[in-house]
Protein backbone atom coordinates (compact mmCIF):
# COMPACT_ATOMS: atom_id res chain seq x y z
CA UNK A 1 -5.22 -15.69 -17.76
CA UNK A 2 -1.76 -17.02 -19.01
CA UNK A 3 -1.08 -14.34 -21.52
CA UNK A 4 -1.65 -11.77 -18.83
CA UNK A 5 1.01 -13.00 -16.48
CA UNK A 6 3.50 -12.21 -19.00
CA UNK A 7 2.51 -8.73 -19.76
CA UNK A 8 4.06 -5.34 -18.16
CA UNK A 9 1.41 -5.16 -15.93
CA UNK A 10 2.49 -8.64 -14.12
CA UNK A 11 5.63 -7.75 -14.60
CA UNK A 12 5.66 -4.17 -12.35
CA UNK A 13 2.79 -5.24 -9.86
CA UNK A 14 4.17 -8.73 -9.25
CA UNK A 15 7.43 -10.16 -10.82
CA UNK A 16 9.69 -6.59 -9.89
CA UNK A 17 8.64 -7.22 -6.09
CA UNK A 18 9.66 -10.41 -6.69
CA UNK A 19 12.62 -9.92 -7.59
CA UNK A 20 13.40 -7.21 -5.16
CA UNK A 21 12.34 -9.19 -2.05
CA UNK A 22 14.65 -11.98 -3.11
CA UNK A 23 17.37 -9.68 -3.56
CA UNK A 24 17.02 -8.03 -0.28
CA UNK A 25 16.36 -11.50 1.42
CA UNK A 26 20.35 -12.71 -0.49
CA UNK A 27 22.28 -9.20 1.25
CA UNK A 28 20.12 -10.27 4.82
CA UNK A 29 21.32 -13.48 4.87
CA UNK A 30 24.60 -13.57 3.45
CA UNK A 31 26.32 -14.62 6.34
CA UNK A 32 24.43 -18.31 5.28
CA UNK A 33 26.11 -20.66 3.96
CA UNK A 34 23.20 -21.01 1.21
CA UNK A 35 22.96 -17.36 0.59
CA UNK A 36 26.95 -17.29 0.17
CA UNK A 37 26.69 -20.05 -2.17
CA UNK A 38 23.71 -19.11 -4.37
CA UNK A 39 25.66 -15.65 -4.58
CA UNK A 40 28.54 -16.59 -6.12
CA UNK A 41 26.38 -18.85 -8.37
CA UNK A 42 24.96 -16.38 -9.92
CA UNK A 43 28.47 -13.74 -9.58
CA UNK A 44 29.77 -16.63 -11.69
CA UNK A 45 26.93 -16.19 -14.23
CA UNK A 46 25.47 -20.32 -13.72
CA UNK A 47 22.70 -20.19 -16.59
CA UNK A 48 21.22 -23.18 -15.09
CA UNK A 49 20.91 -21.59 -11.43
CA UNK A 50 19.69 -18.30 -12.92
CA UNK A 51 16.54 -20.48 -14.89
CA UNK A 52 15.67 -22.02 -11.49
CA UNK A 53 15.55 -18.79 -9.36
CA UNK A 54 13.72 -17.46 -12.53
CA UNK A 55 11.05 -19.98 -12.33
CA UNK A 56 10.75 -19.56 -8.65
CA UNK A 57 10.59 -15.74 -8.41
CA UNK A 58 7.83 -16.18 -11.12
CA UNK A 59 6.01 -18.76 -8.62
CA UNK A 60 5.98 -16.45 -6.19
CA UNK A 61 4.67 -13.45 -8.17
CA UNK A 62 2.06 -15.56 -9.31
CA UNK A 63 0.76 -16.64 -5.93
CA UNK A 64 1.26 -12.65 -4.81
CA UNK A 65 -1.27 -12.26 -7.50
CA UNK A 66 -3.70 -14.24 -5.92
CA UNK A 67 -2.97 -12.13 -2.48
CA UNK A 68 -3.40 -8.53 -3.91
CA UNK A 69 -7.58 -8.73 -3.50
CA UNK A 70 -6.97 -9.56 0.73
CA UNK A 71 -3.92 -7.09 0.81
CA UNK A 72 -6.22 -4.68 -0.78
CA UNK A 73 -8.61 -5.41 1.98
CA UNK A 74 -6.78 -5.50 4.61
CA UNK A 75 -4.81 -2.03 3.80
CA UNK A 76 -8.42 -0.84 3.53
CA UNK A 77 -9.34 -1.50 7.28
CA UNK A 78 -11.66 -5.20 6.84
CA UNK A 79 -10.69 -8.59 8.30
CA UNK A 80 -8.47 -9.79 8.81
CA UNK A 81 -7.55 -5.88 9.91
CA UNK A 82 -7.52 -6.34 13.97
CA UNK A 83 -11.47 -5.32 15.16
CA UNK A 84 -10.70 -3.11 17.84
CA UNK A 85 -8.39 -0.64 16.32
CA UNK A 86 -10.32 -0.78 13.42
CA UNK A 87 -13.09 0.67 15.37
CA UNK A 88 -11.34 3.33 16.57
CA UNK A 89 -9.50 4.57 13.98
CA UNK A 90 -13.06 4.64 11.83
CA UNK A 91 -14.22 6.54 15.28
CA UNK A 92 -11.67 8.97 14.71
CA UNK A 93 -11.60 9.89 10.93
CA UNK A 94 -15.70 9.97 11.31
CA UNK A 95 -15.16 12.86 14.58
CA UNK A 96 -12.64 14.49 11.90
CA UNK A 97 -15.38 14.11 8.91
CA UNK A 98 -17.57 15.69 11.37
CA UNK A 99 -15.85 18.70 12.30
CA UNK A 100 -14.73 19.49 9.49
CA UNK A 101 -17.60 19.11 7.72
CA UNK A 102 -19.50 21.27 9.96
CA UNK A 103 -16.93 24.00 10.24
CA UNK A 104 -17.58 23.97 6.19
CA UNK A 105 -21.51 24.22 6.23
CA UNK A 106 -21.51 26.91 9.19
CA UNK A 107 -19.10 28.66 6.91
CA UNK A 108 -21.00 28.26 3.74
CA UNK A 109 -24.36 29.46 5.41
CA UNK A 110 -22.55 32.52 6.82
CA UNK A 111 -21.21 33.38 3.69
CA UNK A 112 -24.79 32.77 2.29
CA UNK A 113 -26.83 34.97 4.61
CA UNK A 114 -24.27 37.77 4.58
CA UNK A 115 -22.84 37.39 0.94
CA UNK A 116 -20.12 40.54 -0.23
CA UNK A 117 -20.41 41.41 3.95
CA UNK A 118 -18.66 38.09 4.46
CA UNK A 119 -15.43 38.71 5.71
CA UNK A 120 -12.04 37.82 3.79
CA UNK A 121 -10.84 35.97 6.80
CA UNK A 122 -13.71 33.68 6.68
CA UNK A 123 -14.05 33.13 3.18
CA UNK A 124 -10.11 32.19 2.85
CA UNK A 125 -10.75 29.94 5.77
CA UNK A 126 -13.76 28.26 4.15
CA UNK A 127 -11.92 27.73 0.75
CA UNK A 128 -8.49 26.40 3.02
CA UNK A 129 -11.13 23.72 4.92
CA UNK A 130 -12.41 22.92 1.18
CA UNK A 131 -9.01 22.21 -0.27
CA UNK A 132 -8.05 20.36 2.67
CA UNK A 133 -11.05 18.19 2.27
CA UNK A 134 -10.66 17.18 -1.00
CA UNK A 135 -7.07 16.61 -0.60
CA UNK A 136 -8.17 14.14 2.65
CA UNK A 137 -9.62 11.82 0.13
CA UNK A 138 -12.38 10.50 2.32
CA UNK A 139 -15.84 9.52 1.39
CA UNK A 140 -18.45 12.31 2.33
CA UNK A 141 -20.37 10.20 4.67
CA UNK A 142 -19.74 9.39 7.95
CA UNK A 143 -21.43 5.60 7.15
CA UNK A 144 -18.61 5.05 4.07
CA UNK A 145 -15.73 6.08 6.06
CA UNK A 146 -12.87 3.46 7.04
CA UNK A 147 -10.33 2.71 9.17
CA UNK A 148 -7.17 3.41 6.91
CA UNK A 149 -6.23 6.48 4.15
CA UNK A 150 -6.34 3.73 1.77
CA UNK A 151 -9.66 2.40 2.42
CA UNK A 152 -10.55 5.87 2.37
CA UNK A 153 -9.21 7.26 -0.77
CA UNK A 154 -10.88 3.86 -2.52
CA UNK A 155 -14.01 4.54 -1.05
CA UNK A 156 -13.60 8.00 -1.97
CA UNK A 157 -14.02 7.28 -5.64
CA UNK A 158 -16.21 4.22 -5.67
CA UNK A 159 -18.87 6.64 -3.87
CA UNK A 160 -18.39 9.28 -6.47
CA UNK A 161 -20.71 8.30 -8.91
CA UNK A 162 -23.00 7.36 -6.38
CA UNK A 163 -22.91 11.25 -4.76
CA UNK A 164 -22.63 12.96 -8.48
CA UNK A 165 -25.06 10.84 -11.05
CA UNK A 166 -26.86 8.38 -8.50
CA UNK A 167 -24.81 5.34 -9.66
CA UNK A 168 -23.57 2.42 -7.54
CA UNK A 169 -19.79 2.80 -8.56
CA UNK A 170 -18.90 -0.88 -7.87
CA UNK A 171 -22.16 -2.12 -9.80
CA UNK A 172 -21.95 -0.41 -12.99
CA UNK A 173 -17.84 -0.79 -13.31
CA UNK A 174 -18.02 -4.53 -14.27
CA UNK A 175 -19.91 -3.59 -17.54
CA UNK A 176 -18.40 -0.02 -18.19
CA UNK A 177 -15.06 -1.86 -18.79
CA UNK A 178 -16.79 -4.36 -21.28
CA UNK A 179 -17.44 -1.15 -23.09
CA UNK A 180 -14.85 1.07 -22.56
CA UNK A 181 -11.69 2.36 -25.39
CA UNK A 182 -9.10 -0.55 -25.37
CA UNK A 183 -6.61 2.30 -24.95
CA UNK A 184 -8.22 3.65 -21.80
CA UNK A 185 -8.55 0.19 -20.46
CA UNK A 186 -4.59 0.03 -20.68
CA UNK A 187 -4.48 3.35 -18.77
CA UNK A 188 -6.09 2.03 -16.36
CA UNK A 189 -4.24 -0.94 -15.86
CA UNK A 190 -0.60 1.00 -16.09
CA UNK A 191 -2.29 2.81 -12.89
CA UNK A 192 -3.29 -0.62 -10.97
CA UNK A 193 -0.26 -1.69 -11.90
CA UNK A 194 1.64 0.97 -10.57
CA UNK A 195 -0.69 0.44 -6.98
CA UNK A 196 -0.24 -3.19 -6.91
CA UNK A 197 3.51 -2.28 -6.95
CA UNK A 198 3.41 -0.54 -3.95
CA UNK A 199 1.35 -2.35 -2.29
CA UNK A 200 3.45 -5.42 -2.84
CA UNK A 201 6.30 -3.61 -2.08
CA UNK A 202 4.93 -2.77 1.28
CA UNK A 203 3.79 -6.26 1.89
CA UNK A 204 7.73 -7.22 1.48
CA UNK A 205 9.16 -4.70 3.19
CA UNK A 206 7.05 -5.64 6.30
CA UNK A 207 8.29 -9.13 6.29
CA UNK A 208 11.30 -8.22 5.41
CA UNK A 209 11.01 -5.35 8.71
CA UNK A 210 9.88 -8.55 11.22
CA UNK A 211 12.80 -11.27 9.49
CA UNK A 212 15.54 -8.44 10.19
CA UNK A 213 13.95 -8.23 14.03
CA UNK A 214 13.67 -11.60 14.32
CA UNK A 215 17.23 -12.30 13.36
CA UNK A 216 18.77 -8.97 15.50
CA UNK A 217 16.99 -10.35 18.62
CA UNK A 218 18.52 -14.23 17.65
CA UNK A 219 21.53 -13.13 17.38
CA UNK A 220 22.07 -10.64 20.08
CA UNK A 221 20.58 -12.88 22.88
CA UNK A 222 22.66 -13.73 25.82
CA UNK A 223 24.44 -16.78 24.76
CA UNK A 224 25.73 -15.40 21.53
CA UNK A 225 28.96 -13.17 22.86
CA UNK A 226 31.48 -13.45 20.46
CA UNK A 227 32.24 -10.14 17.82
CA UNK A 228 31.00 -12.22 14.75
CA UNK A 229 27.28 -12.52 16.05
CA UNK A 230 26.83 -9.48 17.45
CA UNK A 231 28.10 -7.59 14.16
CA UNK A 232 25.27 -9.69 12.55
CA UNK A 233 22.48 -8.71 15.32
CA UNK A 234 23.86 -4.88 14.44
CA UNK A 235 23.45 -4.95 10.67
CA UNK A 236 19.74 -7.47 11.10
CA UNK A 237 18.80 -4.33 13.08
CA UNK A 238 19.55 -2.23 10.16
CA UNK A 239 18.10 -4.24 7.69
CA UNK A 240 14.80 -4.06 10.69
CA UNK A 241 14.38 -0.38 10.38
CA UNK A 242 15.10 -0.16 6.90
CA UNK A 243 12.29 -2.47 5.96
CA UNK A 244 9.43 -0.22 8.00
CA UNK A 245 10.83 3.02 7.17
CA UNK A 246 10.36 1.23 3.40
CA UNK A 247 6.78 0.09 4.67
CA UNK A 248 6.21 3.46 5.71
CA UNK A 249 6.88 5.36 2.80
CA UNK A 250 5.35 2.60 0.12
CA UNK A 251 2.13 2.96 2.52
């Protein structure tokens, strides 16, 4: 376990999120007295202040480790995902699974029964609903699907084998990857990697979204009038909207 939070892996997934929260937490509260002062600490180049920050942005990559498996979860649609609109998102991707995979086979009978009669319309139209399906990246069943695109595109491929060669996916992966190349293994993790950075990122860039609220409604309440607090409620609201259009887009 220790040798692997040192490697590249760690270091993308985890330790650059890190680091890029903490930086982005520094510009939102630089009007703090702490914030000022651990700024032109490290402006100054303080070694010894650099080592402790280093140590505690590695902290906190570690224990973001230990979250990816319930932000995996929860970006795929399960608890702690709230119930109800889990429900009805799944309710609505299944009604789109279901027309759309029922426009397909209607189509693909038609196109069966009347073969070189079929007209060009049609058969553009059935190829167009094919493409679009595959790019959807949802499971084929109506029982796999989830509440989120995430969930979806996971399940997507971990019913694959299941729908191609009859294989429970999450069964047989466990002892595929005791067999697999060592190369292909490390393709493999470059790709998580790459995920667990944006899904990290996101995970930051929501807090970061509700701490930039939080402070824009502090500091724009009633009682704080003078020019100095309401120039920091403006630029918290910034820093607001530029964490969830972040969220957004890492999503």
């Amino acid at each position: 376990m220790l040798p692997k939070l040192a490697d590249r892996t760690f270091i993308l997934g985890e330790f650059l999120p890190s680091l890029l929260f903490a930086v982005a937490l520094l510009f939102l509260f630089r009007d703090q007295n702490l914030a000022k002062a651990l700024i032109e600490d490290l402006t100054t180049k303080d070694l010894k202040l650099a080592v402790y920050l280093l140590v505690a942005l590695w902290t906190v990559a570690i224990l973001l480790l230990m979250l990816n498996d319930p932000l995996y979860r929860f970006l795929e649609g399960y608890p702690p995902f709230p119930g109800r609109l889990a429900e009805w998102l799944k309710k609505r991707k299944q009604r789109r699974l279901r027309s759309c995979s029922g426009e397909i086979r209607t189509l693909y009978d038609e196109w069966a029964e009347q073969g070189s009669a079929f007209p060009d319309a049609k058969r553009d139209r059935y190829q167009r609903l094919r493409l679009d399906f595959v790019k959807s990246q949802m499971p084929p069943l109506e029982s796999d699907i989830l509440p989120t695109r995430f969930g979806n595109a996971i399940k997507a491929f971990e019913v694959y084998p299941r729908d191609i060669y009859g294989a429970d996916g999450v069964v047989i992966w466990p002892r595929l990857t005791s067999v697999i190349p060592k190369t292909f293994g490390e393709q493999i993790q470059d790709i998580r990697s790459q995920i667990d950075f944006l899904v990290n990122c996101w995970f930051f860039s929501v807090i970061l979204a509700l701490v930039g609220a939080a402070r824009a409604i502090f500091y724009a309440s009633w009682h704080y009038l003078d020019p100095p607090t309401t120039d920091v409620a403006f630029i918290c609201s910034f820093w607001a909207a530029g964490g969830a259009i972040a969220a957004y887009f890492f999503y």
